[in-house]
Protein backbone atom coordinates (compact mmCIF):
# COMPACT_ATOMS: atom_id res chain seq x y z
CA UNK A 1 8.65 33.51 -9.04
CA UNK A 2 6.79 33.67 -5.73
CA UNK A 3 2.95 34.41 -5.49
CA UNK A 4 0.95 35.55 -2.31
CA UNK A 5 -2.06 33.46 -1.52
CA UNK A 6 -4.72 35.69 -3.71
CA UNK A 7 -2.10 35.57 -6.13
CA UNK A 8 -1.78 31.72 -6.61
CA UNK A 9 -5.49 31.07 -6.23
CA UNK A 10 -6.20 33.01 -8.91
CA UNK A 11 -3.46 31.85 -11.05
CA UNK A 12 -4.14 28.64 -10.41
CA UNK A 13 -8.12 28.37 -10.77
CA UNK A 14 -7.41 29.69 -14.17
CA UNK A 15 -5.30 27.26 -15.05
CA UNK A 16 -7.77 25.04 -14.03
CA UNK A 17 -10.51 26.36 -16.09
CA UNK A 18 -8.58 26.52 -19.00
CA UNK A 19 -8.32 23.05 -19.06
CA UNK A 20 -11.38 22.03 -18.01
CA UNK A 21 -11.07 20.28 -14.95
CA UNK A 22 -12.43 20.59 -11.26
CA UNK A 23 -10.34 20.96 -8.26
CA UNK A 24 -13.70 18.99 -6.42
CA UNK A 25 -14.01 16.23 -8.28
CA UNK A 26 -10.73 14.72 -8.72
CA UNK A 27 -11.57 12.42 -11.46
CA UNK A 28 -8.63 12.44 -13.76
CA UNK A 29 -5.96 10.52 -11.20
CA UNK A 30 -7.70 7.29 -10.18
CA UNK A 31 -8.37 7.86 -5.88
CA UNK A 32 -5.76 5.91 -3.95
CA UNK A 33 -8.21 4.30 -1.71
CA UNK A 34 -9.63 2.64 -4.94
CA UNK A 35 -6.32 0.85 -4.65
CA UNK A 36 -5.58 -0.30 -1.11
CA UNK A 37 -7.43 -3.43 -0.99
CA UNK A 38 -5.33 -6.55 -1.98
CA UNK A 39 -2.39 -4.00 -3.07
CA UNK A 40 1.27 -4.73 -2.53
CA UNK A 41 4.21 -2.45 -1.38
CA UNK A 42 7.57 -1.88 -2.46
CA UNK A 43 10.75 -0.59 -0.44
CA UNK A 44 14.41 -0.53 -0.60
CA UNK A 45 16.47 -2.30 2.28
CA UNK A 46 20.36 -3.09 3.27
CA UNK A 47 20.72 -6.87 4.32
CA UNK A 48 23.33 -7.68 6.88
CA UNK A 49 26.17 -8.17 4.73
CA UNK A 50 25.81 -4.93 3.32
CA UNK A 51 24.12 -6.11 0.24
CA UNK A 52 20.99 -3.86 -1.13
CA UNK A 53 17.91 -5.28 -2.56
CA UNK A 54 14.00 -4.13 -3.37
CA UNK A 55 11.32 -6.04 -1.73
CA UNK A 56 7.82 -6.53 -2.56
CA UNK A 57 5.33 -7.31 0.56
CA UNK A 58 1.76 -8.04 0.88
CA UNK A 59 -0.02 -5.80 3.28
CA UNK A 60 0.55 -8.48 6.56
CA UNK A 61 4.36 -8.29 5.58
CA UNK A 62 4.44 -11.52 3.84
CA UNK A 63 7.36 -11.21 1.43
CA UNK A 64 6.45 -11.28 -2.42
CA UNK A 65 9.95 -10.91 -4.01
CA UNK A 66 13.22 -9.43 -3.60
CA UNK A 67 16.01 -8.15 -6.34
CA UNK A 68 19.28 -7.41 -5.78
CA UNK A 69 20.43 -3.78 -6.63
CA UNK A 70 23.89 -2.44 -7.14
CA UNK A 71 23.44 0.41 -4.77
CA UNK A 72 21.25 1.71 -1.76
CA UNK A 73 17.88 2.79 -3.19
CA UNK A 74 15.72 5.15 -1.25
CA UNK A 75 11.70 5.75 -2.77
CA UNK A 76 9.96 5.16 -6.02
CA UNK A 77 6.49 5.05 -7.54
CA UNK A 78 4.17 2.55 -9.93
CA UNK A 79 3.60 3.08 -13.17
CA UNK A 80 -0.44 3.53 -13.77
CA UNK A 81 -1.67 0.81 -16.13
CA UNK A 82 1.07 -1.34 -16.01
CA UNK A 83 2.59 -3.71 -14.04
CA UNK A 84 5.94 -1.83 -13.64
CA UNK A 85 7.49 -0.10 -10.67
CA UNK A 86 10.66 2.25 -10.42
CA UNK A 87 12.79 2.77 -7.62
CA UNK A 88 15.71 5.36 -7.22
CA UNK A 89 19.12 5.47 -5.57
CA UNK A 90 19.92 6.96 -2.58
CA UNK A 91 21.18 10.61 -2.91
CA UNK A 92 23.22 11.18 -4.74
CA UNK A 93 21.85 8.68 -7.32
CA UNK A 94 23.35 7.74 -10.74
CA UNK A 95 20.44 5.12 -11.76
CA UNK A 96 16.78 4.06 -11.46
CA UNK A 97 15.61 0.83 -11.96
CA UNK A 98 12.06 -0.76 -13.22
CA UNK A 99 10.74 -3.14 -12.43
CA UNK A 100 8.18 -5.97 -12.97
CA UNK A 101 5.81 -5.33 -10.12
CA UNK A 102 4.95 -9.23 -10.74
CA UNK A 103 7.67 -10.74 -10.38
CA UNK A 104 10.65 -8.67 -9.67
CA UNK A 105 12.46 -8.79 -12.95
CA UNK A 106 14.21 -5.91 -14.01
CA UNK A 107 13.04 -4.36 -17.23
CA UNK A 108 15.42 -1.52 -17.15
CA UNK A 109 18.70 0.41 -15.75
CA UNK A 110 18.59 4.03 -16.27
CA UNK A 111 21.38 6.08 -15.45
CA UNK A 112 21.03 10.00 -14.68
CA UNK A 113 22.59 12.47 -17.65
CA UNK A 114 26.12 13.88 -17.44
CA UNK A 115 26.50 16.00 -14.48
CA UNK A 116 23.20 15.44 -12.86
CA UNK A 117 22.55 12.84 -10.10
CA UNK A 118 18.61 11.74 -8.69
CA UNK A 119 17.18 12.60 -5.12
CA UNK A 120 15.25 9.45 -4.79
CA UNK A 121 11.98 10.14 -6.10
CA UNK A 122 9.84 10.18 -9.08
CA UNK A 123 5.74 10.52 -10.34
CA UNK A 124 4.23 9.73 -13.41
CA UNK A 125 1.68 11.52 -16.00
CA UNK A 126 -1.82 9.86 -14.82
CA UNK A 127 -1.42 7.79 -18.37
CA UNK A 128 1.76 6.75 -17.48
CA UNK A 129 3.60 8.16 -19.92
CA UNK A 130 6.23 10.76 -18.45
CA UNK A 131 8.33 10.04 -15.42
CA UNK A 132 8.92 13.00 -13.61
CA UNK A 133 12.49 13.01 -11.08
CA UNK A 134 13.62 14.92 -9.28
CA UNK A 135 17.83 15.77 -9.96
CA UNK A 136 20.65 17.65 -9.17
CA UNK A 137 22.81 19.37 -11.98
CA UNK A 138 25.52 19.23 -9.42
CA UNK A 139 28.37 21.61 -10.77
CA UNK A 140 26.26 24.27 -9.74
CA UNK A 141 23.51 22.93 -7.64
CA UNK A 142 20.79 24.10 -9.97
CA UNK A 143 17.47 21.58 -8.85
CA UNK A 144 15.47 20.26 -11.72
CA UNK A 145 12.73 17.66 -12.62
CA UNK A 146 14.19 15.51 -15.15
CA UNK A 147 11.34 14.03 -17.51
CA UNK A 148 11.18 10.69 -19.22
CA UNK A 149 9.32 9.27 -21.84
CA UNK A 150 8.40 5.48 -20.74
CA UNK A 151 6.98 4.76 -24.27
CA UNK A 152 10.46 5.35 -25.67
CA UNK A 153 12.41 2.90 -23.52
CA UNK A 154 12.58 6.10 -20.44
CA UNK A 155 14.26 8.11 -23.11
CA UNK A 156 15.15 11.87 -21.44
CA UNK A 157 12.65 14.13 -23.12
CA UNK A 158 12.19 17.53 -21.25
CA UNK A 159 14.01 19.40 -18.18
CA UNK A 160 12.00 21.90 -15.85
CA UNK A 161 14.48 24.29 -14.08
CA UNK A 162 12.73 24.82 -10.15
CA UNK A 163 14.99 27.52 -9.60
CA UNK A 164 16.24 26.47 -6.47
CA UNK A 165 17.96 23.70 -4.87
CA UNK A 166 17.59 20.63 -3.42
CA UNK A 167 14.19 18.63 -4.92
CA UNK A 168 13.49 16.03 -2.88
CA UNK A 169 10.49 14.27 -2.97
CA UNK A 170 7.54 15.19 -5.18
CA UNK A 171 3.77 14.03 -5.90
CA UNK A 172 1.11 14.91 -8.61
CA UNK A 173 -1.88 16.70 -7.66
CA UNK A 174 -5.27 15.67 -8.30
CA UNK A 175 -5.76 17.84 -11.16
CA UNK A 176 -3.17 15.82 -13.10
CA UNK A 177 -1.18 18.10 -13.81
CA UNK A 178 0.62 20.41 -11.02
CA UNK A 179 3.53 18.88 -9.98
CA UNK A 180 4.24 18.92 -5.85
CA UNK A 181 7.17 19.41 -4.56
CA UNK A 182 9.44 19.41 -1.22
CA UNK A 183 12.58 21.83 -2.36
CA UNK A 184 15.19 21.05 0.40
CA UNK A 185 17.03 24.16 -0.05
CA UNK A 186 20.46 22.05 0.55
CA UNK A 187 23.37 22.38 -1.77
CA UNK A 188 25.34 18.86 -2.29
CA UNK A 189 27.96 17.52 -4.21
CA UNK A 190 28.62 13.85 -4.73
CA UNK A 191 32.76 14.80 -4.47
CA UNK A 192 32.04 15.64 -0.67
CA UNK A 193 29.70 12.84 0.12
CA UNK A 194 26.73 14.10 1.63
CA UNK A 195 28.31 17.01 3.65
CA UNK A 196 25.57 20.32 3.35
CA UNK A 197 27.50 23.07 1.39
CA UNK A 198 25.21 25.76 2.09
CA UNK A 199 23.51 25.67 5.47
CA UNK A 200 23.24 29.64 6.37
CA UNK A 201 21.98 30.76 3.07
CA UNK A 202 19.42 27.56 2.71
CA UNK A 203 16.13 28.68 0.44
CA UNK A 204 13.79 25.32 1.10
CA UNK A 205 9.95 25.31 -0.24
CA UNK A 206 7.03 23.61 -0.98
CA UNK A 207 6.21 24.54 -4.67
CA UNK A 208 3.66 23.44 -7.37
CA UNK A 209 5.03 23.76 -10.66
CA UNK A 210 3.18 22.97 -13.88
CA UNK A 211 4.18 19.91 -15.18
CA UNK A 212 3.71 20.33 -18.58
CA UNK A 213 5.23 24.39 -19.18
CA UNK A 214 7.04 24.56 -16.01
CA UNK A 215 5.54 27.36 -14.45
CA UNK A 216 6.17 27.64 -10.74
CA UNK A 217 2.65 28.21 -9.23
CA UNK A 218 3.21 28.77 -6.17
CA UNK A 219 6.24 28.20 -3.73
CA UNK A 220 5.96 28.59 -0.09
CA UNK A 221 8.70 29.50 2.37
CA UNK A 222 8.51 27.57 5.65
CA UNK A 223 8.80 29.84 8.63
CA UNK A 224 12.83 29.45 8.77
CA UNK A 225 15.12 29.10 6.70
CA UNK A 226 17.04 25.95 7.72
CA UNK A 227 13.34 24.18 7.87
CA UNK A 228 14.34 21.95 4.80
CA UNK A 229 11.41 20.70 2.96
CA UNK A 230 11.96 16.96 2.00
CA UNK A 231 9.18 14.46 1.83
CA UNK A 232 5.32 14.95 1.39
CA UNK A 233 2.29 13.50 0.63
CA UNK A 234 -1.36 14.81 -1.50
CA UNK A 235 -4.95 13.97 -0.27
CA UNK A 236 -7.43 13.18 -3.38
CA UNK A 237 -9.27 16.34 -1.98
CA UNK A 238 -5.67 17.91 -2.96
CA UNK A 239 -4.51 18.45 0.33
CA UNK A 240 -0.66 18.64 0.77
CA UNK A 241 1.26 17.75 4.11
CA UNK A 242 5.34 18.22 3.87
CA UNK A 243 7.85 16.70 6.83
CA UNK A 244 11.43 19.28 7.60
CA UNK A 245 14.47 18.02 8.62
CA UNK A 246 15.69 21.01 10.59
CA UNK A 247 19.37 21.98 10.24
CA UNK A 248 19.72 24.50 12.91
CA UNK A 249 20.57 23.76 16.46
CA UNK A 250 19.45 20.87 18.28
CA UNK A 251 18.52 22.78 21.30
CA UNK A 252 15.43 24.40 19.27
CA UNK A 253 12.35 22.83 18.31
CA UNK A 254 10.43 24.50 15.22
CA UNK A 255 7.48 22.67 13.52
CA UNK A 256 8.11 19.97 11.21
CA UNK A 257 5.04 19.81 9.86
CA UNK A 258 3.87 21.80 6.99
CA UNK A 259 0.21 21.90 5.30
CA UNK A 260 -1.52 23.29 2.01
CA UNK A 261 -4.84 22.90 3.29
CA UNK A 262 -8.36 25.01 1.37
CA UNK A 263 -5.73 27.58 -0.13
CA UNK A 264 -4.09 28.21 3.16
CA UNK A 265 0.22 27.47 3.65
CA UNK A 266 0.47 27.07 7.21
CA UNK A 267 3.09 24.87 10.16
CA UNK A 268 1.68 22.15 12.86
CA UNK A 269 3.36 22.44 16.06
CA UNK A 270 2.84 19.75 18.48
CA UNK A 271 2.97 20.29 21.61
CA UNK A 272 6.25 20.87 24.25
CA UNK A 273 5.83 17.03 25.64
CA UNK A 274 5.88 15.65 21.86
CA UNK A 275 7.84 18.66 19.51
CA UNK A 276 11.23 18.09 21.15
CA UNK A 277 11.34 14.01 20.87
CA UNK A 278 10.96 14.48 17.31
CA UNK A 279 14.57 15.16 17.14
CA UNK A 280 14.11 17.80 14.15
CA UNK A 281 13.81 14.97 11.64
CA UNK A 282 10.64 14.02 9.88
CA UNK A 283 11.47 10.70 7.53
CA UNK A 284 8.20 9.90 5.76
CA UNK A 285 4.60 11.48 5.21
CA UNK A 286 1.79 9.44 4.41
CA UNK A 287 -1.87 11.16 4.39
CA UNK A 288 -4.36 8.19 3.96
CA UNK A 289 -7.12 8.61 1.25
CA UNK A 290 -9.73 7.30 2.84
CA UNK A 291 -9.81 9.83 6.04
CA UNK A 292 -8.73 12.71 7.65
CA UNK A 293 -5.27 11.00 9.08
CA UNK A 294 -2.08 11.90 8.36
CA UNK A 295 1.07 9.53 9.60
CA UNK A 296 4.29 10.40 9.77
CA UNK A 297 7.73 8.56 11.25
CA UNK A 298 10.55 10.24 13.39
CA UNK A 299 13.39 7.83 13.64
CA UNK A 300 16.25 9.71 15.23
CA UNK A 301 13.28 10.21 17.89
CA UNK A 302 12.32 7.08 17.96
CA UNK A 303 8.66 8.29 17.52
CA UNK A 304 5.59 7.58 14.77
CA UNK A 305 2.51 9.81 15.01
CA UNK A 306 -1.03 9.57 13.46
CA UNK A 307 -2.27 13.35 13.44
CA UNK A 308 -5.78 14.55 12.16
CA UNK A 309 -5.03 16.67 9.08
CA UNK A 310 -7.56 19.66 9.66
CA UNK A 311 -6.69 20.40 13.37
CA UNK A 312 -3.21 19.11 13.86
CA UNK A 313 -4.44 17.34 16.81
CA UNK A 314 -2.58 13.74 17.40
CA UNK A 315 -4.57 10.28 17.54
CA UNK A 316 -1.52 8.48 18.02
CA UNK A 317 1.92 8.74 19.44
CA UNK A 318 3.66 5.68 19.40
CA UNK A 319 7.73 4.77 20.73
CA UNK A 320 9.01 3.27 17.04
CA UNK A 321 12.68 2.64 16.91
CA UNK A 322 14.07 4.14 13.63
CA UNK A 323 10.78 3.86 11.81
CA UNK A 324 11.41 4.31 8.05
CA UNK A 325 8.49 4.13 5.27
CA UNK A 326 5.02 4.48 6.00
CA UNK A 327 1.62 2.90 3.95
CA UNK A 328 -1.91 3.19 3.89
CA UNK A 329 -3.73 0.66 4.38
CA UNK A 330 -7.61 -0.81 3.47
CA UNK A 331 -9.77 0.17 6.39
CA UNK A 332 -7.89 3.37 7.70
CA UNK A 333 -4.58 2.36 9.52
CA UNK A 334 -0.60 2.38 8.07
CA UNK A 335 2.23 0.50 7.41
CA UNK A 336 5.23 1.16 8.94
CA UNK A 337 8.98 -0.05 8.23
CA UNK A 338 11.71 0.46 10.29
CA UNK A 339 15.66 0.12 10.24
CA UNK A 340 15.65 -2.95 11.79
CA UNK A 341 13.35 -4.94 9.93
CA UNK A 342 9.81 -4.63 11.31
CA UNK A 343 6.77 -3.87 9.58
CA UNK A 344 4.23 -2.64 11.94
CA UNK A 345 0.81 -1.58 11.69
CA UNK A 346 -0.60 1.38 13.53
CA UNK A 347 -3.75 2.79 13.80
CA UNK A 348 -5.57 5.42 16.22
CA UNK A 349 -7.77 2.56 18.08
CA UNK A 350 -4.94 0.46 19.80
CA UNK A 351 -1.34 0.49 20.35
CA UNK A 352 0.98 -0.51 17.03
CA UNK A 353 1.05 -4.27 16.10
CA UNK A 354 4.08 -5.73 15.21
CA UNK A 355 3.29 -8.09 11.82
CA UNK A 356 6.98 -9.44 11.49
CA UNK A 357 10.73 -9.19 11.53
CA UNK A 358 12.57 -9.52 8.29
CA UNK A 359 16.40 -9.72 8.00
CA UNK A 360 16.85 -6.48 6.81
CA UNK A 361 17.11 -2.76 7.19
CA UNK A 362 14.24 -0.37 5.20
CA UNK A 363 15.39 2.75 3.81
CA UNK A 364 13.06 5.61 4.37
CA UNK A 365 9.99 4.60 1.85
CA UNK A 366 7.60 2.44 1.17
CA UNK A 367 5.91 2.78 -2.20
């Protein structure tokens, strides 16, 4: 199903109304900048030895804990009104893992149904309830959110088909209940490793989906079709901001920047001294709640930008090698990890601070 703009405003202010709720106020997810102050992140990493482990970190990098994980683990999410958090394997990946946000502990191990694998990502209900992941039914490449019921030990309860392939990450709207999602468009199968089956007949999108029924609201095209739509981030105003990994040739330089901005599906384009060091590869997309910045990492560019959401226009360019997961943090500025073990802060008012060097290597997110 694919709606035109008119199309998916109206569908989607009615579903709205029918339930009551108002796109303005926001008030049924609790605002992310309620939440900065004081909070801790999460991340995957590799040590050295080739060992993987998740790492809790204050927000001046001082370590918190660390658990050791069978397997590389790529992004996660917290559980509202509870102390857990959950953090998936790397593509293709057969488990997730929760945790105690508190101390580290595992709570629980919970591996992906018969013939499906996880992308690395997952949301919850706003009561914390239903886990939503994003999966691969890999036989035929058919992408689906697989839903779990915490309150029954993460018990599999529900399966929305996207029609498409290729979910990557995904984030629930303000509204509570419209799930958002970065379709790659990239057919995989875990017997070939990670080699991309599909490349010339690629479908990537950013949809919105109803979390509840199903119903795909809305799914946007980006302006090619090997533009693969992988990781994203929502505003509380409900703005959404999507990074592509483009899968064309290297010589070419499209945006990698996508935005669903006042009912309007458009691309950023940076300019010709900044598009082309991007290398085609955006990482991780953070928009922070408490302004109008939006900071993403390039790390096979060796770049990390701070760009103003409503213009496009960048604050901050900075030279990051292999920067990985970015964070919001209290006051306006981010977090950044990076492949070799750095947590940085950067802001728009001075060049990036390093805040330390841990013996590691971060995957791609940090929760």
């Amino acid at each position: 199903m694919s709606l035109n703009r008119r199309q998916f405003l109206a569908a989607f202010g009615s579903a709205i109304g029918a339930t009551g709720l108002s796109l303005t106020g926001c008030s049924l997810l609790p605002a992310k900048a309620d939440s900065l102050k004081g909070r801790e992140y999460v991340g995957a990493s590799m040590h050295n030895d080739g060992s993987f482990a998740v790492h809790s970190l204050n927000s001046d990098g001082t370590p918190l804990w660390q658990t050791a994980v069978e397997a590389r683990c790529h992004g996660g999410c917290f559980r509202p009104h509870t102390t857990q958090v959950l953090m998936f394997e790397r593509r293709p990946g057969w488990w997730f893992h929760v945790f105690d946000n508190r101390s580290g502990k595992r709570l629980a191990h919970i591996k992906a149904n018969d013939g499906e694998h996880f992308y690395g990502h997952g949301v919850f209900s706003p009561d914390g309830r239903y886990l939503y992941a994003t999966a691969n039914r890999y036989e035929r490449g058919n992408g689906i959110i697989a839903v779990y019921d915490a309150k029954a030990r993460y018990a599999r309860v529900n399966t929305l088909d996207l029609n498409g392939i290729g979910p990557h990450e995904l984030h629930l709207h303000p509204d509570g209940q419209t799930l958002v999602i970065a379709l790659g468009g990239i057919k995989t199968h875990p017997d070939y490793d990670r080699i991309k089956i599909n490349l010339e007949s690629m479908a990537p999108a950013l949809m919105l989906v109803d979390r509840t029924s199903g119903e795909i609201r809305a799914r946007f095209s980006p302006s090619h079709h090997q533009l693969s739509c992988r990781h994203l981030d929502v505003t509380p105003q409900g703005h959404i901001y999507a990074g592509y990994q483009y899968q064309g040739p290297s010589d070419q330089a499209p945006p990698l920047i996508a935005r669903y901005r006042n009912g309007q599906f458009d691309e950023i384009g940076f300019t010709n001294d900044v598009q082309p060091r991007l290398a085609n590869y955006i990482a991780s997309v953070c928009a922070h709640p408490q302004n109008d910045l939006v900071a993403v990492t390039a790390p096979r560019g060796g770049r990390a930008l701070i760009f103003e959401g409503a213009t496009g226009r960048i604050l901050r360019n900075e030279a990051i090698t292999d920067g990985a997961g970015v964070g919001a943090l209290a006051g306006g500025d981010f977090l950044i990890t990076t492949g070799q073990g750095k947590l940085i802060r950067m802001s728009t008012g001075k060049p990036a601070q390093e805040l330390a060097t841990l013996p590691l290597h971060w995957d791609n997110h940090l929760v």
